[in-house]
PDB file of N, CA and C in Angstrom:
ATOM      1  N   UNK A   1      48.119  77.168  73.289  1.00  0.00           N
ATOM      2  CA  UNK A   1      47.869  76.014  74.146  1.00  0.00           C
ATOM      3  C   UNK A   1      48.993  75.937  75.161  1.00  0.00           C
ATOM      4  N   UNK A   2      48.580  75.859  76.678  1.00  0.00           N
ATOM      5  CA  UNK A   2      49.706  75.630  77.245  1.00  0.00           C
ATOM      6  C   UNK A   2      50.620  74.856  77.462  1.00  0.00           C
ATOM      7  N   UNK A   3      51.609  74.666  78.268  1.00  0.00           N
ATOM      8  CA  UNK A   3      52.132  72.963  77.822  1.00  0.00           C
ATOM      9  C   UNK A   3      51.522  71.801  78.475  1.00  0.00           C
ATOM     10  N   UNK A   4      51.178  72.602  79.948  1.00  0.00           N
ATOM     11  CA  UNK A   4      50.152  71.347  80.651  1.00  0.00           C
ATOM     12  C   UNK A   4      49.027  70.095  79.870  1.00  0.00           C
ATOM     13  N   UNK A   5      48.262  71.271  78.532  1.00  0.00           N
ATOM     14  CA  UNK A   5      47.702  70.600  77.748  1.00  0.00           C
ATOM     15  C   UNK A   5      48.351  69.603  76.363  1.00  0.00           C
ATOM     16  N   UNK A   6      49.437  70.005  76.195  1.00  0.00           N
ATOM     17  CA  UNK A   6      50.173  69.536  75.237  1.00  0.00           C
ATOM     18  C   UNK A   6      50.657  67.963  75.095  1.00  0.00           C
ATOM     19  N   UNK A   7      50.297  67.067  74.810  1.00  0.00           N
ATOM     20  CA  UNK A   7      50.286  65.831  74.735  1.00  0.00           C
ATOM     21  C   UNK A   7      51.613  65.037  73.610  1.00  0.00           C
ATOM     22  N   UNK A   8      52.298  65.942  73.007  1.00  0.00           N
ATOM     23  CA  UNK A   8      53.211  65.810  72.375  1.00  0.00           C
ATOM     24  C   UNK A   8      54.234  66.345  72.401  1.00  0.00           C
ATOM     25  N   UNK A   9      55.309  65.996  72.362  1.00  0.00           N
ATOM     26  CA  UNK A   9      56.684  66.635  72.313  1.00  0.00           C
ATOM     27  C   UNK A   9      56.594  67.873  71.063  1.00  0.00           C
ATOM     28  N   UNK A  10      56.898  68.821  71.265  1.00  0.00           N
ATOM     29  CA  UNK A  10      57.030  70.040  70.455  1.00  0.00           C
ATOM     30  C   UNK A  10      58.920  70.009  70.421  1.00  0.00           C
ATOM     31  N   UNK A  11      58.964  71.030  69.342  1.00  0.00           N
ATOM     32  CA  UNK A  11      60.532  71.107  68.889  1.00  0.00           C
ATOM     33  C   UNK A  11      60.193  72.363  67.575  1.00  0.00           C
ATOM     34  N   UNK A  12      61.102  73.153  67.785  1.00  0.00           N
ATOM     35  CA  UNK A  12      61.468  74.325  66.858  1.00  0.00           C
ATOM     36  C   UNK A  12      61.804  74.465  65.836  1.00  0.00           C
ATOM     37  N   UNK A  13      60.712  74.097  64.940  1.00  0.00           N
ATOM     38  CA  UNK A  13      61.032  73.355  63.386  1.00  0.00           C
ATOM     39  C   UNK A  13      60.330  74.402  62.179  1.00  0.00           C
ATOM     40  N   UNK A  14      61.392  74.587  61.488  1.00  0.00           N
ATOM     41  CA  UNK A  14      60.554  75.748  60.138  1.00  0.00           C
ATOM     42  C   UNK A  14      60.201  74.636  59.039  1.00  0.00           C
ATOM     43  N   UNK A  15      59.165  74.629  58.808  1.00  0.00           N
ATOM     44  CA  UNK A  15      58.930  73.804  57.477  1.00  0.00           C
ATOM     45  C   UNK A  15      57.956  74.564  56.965  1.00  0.00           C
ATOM     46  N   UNK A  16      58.038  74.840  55.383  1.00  0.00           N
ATOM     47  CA  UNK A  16      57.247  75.310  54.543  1.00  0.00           C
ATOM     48  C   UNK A  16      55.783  75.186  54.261  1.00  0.00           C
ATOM     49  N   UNK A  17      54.597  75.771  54.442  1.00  0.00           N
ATOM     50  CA  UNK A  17      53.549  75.337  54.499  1.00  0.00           C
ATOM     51  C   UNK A  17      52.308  76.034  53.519  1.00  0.00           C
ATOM     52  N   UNK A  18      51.554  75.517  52.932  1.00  0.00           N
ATOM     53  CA  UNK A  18      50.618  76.081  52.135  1.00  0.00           C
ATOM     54  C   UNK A  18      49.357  75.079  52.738  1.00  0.00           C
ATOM     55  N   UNK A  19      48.484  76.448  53.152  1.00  0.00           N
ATOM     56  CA  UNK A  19      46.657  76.032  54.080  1.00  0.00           C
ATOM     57  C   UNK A  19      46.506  76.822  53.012  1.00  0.00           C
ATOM     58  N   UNK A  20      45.214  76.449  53.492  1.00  0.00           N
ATOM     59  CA  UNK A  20      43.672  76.720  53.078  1.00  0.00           C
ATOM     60  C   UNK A  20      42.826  76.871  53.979  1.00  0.00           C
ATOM     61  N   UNK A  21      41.787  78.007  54.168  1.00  0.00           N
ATOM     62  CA  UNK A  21      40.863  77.914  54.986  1.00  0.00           C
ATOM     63  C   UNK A  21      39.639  79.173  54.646  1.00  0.00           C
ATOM     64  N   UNK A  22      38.572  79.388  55.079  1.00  0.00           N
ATOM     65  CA  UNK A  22      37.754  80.225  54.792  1.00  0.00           C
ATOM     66  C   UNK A  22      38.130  81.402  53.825  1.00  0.00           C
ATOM     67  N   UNK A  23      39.294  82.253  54.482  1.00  0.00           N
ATOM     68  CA  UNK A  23      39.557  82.888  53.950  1.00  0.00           C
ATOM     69  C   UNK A  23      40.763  83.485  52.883  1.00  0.00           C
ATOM     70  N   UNK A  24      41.148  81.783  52.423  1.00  0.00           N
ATOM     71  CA  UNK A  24      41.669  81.859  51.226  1.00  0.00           C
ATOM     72  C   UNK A  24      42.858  80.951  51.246  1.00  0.00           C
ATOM     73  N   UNK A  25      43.379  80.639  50.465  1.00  0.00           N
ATOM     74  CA  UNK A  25      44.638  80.451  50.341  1.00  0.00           C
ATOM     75  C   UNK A  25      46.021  80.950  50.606  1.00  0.00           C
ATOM     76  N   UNK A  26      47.004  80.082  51.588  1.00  0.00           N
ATOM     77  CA  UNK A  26      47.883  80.934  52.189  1.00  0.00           C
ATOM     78  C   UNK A  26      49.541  80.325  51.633  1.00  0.00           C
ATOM     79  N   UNK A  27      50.508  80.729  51.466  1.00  0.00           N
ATOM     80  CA  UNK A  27      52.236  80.297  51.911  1.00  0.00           C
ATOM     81  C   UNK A  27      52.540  80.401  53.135  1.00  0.00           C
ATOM     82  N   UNK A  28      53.042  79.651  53.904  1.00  0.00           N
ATOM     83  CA  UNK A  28      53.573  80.188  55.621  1.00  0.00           C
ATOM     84  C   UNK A  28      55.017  79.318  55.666  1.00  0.00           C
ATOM     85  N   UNK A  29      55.025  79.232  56.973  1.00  0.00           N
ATOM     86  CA  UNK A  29      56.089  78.308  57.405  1.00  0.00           C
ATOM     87  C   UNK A  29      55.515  77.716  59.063  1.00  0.00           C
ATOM     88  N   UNK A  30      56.033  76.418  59.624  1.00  0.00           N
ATOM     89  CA  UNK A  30      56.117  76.725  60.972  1.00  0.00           C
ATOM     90  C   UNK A  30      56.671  77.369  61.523  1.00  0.00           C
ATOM     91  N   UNK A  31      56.669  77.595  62.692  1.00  0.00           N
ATOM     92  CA  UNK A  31      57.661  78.317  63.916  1.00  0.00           C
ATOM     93  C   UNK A  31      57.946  76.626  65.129  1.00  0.00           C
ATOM     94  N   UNK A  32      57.374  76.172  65.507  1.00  0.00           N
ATOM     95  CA  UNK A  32      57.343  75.079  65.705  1.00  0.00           C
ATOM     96  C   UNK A  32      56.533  73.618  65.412  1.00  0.00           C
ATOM     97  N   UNK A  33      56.581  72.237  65.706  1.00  0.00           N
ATOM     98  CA  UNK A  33      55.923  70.945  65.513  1.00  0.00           C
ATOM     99  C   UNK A  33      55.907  70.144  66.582  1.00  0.00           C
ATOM    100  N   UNK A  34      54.626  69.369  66.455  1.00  0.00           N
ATOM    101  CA  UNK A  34      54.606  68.255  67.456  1.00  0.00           C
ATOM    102  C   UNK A  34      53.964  67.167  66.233  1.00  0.00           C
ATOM    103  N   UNK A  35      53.929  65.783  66.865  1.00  0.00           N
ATOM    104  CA  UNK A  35      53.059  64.987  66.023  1.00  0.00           C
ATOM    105  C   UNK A  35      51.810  65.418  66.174  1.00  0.00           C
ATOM    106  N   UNK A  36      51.102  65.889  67.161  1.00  0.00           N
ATOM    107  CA  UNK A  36      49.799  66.472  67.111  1.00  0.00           C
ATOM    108  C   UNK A  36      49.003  67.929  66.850  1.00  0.00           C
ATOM    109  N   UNK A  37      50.595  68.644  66.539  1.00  0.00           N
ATOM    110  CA  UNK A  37      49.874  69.951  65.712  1.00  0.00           C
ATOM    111  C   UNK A  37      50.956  71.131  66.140  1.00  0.00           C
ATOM    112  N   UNK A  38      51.071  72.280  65.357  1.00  0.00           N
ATOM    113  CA  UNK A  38      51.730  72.845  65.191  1.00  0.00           C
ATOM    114  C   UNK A  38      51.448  74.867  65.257  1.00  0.00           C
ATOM    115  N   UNK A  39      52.527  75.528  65.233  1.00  0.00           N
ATOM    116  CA  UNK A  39      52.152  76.732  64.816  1.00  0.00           C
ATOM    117  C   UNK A  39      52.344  76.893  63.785  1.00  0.00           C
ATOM    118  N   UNK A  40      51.176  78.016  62.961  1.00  0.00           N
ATOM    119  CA  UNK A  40      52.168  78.440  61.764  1.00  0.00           C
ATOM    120  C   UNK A  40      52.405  79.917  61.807  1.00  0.00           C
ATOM    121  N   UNK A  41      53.305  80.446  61.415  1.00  0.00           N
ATOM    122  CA  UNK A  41      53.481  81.887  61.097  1.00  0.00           C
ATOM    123  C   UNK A  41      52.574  82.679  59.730  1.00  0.00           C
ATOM    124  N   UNK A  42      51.727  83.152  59.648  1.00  0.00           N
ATOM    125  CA  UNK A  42      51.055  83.816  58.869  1.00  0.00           C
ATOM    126  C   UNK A  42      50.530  84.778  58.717  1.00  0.00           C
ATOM    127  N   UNK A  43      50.515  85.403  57.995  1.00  0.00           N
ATOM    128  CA  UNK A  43      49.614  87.131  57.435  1.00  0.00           C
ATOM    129  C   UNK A  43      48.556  86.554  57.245  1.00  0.00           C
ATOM    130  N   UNK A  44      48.074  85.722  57.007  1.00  0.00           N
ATOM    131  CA  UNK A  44      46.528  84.829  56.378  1.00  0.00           C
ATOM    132  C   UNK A  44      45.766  84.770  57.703  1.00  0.00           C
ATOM    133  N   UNK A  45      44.644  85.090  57.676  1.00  0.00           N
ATOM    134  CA  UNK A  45      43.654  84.851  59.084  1.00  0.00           C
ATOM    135  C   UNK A  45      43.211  83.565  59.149  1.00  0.00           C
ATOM    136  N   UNK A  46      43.001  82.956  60.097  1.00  0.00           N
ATOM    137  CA  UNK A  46      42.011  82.158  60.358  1.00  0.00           C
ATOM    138  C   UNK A  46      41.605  82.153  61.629  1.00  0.00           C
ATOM    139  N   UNK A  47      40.318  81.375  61.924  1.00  0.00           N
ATOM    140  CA  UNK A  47      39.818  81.588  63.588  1.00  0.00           C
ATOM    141  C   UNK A  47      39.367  80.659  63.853  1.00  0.00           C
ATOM    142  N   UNK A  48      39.463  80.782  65.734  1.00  0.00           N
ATOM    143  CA  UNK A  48      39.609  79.733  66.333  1.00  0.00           C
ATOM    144  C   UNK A  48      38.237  78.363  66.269  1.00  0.00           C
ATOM    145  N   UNK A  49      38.758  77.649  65.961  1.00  0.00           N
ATOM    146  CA  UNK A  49      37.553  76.760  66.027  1.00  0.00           C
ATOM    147  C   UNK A  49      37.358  76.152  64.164  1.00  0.00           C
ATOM    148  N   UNK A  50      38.236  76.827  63.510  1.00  0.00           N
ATOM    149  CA  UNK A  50      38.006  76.755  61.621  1.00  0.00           C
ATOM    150  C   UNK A  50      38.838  75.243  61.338  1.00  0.00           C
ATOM    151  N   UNK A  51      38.485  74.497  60.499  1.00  0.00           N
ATOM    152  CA  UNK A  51      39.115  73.497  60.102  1.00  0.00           C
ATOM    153  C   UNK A  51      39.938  73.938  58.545  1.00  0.00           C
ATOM    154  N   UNK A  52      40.905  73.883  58.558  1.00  0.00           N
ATOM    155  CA  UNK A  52      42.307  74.029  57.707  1.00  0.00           C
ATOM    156  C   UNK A  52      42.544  72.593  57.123  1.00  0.00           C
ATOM    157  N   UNK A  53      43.208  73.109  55.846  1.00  0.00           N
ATOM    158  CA  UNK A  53      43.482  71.523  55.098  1.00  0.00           C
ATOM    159  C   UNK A  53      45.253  72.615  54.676  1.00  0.00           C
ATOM    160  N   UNK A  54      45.925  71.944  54.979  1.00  0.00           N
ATOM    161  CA  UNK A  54      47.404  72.357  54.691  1.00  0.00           C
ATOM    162  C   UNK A  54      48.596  71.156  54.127  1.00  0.00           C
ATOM    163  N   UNK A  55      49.427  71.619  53.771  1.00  0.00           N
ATOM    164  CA  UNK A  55      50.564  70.741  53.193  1.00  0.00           C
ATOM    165  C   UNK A  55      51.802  71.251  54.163  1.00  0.00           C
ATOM    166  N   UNK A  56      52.308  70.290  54.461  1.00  0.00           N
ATOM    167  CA  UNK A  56      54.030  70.620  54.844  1.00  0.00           C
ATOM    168  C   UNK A  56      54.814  70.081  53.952  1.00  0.00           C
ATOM    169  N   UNK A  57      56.312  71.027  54.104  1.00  0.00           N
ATOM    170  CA  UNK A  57      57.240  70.237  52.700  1.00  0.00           C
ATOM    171  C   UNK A  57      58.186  69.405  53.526  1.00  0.00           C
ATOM    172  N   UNK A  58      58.526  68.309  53.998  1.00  0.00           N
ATOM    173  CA  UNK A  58      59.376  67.616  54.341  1.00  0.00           C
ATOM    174  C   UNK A  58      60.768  67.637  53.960  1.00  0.00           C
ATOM    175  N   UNK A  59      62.175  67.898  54.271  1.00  0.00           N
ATOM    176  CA  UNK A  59      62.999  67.752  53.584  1.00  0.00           C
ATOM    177  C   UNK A  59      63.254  67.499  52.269  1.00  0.00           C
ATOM    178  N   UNK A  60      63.163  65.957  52.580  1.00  0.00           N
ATOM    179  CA  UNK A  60      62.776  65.616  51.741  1.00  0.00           C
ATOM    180  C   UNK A  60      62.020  65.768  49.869  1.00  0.00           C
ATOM    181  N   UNK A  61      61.646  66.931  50.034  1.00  0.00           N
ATOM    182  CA  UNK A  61      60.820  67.121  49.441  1.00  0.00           C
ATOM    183  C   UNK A  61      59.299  66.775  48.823  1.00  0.00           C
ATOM    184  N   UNK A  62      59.224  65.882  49.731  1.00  0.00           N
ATOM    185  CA  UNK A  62      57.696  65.532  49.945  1.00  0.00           C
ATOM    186  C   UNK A  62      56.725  65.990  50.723  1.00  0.00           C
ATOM    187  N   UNK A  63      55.777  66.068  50.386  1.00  0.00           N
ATOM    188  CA  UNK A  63      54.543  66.784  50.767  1.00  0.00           C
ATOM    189  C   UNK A  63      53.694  66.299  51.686  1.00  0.00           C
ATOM    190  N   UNK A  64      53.408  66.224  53.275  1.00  0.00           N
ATOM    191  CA  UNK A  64      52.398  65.722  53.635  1.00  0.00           C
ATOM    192  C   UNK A  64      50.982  66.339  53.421  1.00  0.00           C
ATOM    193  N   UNK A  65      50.242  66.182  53.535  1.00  0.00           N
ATOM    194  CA  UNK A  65      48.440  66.397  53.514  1.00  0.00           C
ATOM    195  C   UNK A  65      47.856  66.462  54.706  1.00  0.00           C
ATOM    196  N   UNK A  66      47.616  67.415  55.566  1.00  0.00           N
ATOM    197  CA  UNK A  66      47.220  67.271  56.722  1.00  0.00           C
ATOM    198  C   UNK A  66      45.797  68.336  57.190  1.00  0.00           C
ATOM    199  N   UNK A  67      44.968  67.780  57.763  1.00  0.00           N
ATOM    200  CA  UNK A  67      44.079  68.327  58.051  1.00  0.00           C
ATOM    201  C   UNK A  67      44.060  69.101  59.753  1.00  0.00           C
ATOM    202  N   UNK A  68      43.157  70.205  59.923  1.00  0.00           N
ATOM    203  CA  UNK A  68      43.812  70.293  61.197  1.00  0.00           C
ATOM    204  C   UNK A  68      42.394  71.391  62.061  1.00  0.00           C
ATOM    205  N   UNK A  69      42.306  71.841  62.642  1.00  0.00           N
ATOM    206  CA  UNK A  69      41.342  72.519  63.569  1.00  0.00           C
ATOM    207  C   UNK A  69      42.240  73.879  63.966  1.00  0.00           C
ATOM    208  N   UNK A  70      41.994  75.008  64.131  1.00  0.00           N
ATOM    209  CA  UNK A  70      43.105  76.258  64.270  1.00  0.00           C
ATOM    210  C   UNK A  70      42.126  76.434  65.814  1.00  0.00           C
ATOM    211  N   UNK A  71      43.420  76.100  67.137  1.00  0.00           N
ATOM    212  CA  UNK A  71      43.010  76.411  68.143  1.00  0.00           C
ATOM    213  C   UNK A  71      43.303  77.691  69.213  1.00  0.00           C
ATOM    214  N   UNK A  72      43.833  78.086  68.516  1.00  0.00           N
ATOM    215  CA  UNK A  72      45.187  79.663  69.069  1.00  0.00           C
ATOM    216  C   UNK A  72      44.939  80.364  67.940  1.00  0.00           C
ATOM    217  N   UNK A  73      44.648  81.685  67.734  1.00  0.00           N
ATOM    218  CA  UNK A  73      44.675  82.719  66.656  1.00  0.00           C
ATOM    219  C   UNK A  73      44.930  83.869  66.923  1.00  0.00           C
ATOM    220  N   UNK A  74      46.380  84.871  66.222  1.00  0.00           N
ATOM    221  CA  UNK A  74      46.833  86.133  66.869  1.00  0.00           C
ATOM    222  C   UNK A  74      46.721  86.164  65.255  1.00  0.00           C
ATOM    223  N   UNK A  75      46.143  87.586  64.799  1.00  0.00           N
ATOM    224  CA  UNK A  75      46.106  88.125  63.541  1.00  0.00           C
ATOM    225  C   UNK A  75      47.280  88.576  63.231  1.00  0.00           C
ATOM    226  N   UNK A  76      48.612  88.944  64.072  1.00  0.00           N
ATOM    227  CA  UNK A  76      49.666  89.338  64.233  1.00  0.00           C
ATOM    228  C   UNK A  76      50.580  88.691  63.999  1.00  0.00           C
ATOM    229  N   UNK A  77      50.754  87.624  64.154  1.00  0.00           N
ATOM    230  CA  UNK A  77      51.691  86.587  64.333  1.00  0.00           C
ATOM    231  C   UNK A  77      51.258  84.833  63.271  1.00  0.00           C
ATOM    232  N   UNK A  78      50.044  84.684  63.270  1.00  0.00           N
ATOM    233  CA  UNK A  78      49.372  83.361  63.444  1.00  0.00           C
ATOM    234  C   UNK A  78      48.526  82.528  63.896  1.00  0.00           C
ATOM    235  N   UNK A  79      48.963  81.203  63.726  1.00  0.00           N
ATOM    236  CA  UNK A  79      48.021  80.068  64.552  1.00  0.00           C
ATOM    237  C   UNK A  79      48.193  79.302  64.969  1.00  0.00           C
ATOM    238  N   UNK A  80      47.728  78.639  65.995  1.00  0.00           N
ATOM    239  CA  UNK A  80      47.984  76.873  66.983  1.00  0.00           C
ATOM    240  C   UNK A  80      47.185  75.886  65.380  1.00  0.00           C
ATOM    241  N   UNK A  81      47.615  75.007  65.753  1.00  0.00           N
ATOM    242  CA  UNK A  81      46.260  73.844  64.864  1.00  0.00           C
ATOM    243  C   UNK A  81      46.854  72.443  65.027  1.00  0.00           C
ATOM    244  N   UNK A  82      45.788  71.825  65.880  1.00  0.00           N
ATOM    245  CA  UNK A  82      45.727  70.906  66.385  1.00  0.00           C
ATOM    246  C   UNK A  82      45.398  69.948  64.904  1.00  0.00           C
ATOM    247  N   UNK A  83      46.151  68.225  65.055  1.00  0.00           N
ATOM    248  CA  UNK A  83      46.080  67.961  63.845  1.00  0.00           C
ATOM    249  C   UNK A  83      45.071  66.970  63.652  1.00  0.00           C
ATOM    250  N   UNK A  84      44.161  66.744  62.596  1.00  0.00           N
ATOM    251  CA  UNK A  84      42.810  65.866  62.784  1.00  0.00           C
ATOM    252  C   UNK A  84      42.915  64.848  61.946  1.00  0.00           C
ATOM    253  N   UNK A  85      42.633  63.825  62.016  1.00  0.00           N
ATOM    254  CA  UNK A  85      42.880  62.366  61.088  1.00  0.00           C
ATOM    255  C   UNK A  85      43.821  61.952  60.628  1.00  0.00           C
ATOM    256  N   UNK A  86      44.993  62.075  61.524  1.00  0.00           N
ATOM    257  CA  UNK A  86      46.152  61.182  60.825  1.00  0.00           C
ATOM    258  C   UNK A  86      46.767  59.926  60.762  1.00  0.00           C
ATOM    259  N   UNK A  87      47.266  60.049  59.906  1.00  0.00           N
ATOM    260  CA  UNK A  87      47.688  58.036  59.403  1.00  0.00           C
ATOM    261  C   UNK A  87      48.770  58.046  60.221  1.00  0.00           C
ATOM    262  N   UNK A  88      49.083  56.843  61.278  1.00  0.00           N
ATOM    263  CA  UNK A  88      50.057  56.483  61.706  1.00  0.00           C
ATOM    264  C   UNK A  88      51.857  56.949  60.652  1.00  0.00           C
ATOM    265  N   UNK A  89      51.396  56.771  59.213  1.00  0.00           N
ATOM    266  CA  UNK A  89      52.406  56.909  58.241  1.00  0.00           C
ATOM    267  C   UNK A  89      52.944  58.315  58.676  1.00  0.00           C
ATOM    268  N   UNK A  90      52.126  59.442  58.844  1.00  0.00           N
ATOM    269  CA  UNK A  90      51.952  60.254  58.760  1.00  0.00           C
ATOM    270  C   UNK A  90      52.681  60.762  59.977  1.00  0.00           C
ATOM    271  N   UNK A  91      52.311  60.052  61.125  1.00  0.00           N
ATOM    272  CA  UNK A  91      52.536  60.598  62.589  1.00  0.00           C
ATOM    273  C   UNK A  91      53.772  60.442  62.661  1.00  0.00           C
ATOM    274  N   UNK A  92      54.122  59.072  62.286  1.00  0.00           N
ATOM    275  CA  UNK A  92      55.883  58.860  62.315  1.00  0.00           C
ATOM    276  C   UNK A  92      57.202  59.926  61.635  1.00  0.00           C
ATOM    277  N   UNK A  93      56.432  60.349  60.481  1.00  0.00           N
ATOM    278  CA  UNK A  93      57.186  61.251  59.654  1.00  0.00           C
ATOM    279  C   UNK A  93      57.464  62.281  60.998  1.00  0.00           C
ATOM    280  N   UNK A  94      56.270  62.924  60.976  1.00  0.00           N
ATOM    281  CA  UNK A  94      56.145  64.163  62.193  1.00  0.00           C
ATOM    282  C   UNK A  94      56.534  64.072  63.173  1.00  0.00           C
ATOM    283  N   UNK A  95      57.317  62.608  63.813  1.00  0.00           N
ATOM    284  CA  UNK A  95      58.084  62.820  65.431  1.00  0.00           C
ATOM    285  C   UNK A  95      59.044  62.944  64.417  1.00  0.00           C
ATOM    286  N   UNK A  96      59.618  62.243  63.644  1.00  0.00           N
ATOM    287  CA  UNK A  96      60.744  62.241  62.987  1.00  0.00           C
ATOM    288  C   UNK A  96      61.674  63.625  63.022  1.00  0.00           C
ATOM    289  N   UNK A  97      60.685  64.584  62.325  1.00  0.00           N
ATOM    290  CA  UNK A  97      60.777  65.663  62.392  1.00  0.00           C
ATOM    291  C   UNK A  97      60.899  66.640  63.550  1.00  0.00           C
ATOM    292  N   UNK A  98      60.312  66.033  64.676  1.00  0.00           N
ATOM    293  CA  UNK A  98      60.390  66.728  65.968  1.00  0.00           C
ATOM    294  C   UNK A  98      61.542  66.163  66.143  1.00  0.00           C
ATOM    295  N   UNK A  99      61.589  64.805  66.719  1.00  0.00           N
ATOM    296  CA  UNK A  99      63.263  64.379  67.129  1.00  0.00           C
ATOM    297  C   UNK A  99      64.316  65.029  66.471  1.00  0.00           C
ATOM    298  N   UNK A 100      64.272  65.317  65.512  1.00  0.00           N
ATOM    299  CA  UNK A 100      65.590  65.901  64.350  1.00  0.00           C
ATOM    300  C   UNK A 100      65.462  67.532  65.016  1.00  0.00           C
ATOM    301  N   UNK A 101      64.421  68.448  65.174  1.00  0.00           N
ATOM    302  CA  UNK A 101      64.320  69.290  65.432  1.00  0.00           C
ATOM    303  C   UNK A 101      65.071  69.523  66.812  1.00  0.00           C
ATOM    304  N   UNK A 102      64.413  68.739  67.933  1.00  0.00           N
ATOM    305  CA  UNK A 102      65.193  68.649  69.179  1.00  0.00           C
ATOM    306  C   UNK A 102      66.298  68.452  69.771  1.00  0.00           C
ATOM    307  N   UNK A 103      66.709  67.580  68.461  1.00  0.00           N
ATOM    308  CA  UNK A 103      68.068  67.494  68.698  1.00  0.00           C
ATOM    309  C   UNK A 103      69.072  68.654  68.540  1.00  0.00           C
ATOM    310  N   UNK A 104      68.750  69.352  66.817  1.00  0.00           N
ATOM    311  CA  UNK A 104      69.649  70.597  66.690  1.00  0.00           C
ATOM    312  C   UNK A 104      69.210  71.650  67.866  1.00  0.00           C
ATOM    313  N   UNK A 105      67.931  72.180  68.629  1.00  0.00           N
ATOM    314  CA  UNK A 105      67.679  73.036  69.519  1.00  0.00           C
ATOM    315  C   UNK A 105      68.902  72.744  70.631  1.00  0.00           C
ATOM    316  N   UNK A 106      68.823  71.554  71.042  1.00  0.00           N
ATOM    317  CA  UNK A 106      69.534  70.641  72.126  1.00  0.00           C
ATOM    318  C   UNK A 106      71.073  71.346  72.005  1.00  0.00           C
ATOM    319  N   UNK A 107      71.342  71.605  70.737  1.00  0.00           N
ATOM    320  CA  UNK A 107      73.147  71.349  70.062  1.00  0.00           C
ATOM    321  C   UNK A 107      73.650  72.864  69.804  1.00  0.00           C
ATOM    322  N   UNK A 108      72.182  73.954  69.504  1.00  0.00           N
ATOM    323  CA  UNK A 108      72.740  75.618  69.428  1.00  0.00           C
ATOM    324  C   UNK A 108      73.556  75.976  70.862  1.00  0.00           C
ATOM    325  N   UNK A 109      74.055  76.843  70.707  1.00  0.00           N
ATOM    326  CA  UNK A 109      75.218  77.351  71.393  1.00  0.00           C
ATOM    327  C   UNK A 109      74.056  78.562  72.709  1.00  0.00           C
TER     328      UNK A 109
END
């Protein structure tokens, strides 16, 4: 997605991730986050247009639940996935996470 389309602040955030989608069950991580959706890094396929049900691990160690649409797909690398039905609870965590992210990008040398 380009950034023109991008409606959320993105930031360069690894967080641990386990999807699901057609073709199976995956472990990943991000490469980056926005409150409205993210990349993930994966060996696991999915394609464009597939709805994904995934977990992120928060610091914290808590788990969000997030549902999502995969809009970018490189079999090489990964996926875009835009994020679908989320709870305000939910959204806040995820700038949280961007702001914290942006800041350390902001602070590397």
């Amino acid at each position: 997605m380009t950034d023109e389309r991008r409606r959320n602040k993105r930031a360069p955030v690894l967080i641990e991730v386990i999807w699901e989608g057609k073709a199976g069950k995956y472990e990943a991580r991000t490469s980056d986050l926005s409150a409205g959706g993210c990349f993930v890094d994966s060996i696991g396929r999915a394609a464009e247009g597939e709805t994904i049900t995934f977990k992120l691990k928060l610091p914290s160690g808590e788990w969000l639940k997030i549902e999502g649409e995969v809009t970018y797909a490189d079999p090489r690398i990964g996926f875009g996935v835009e994020f679908r039905n989320v709870s305000e609870a939910t959204k806040k965590k995820l700038e949280g996470l961007v702001d914290a992210g942006t800041y350390h990008a902001d602070k590397d040398p």
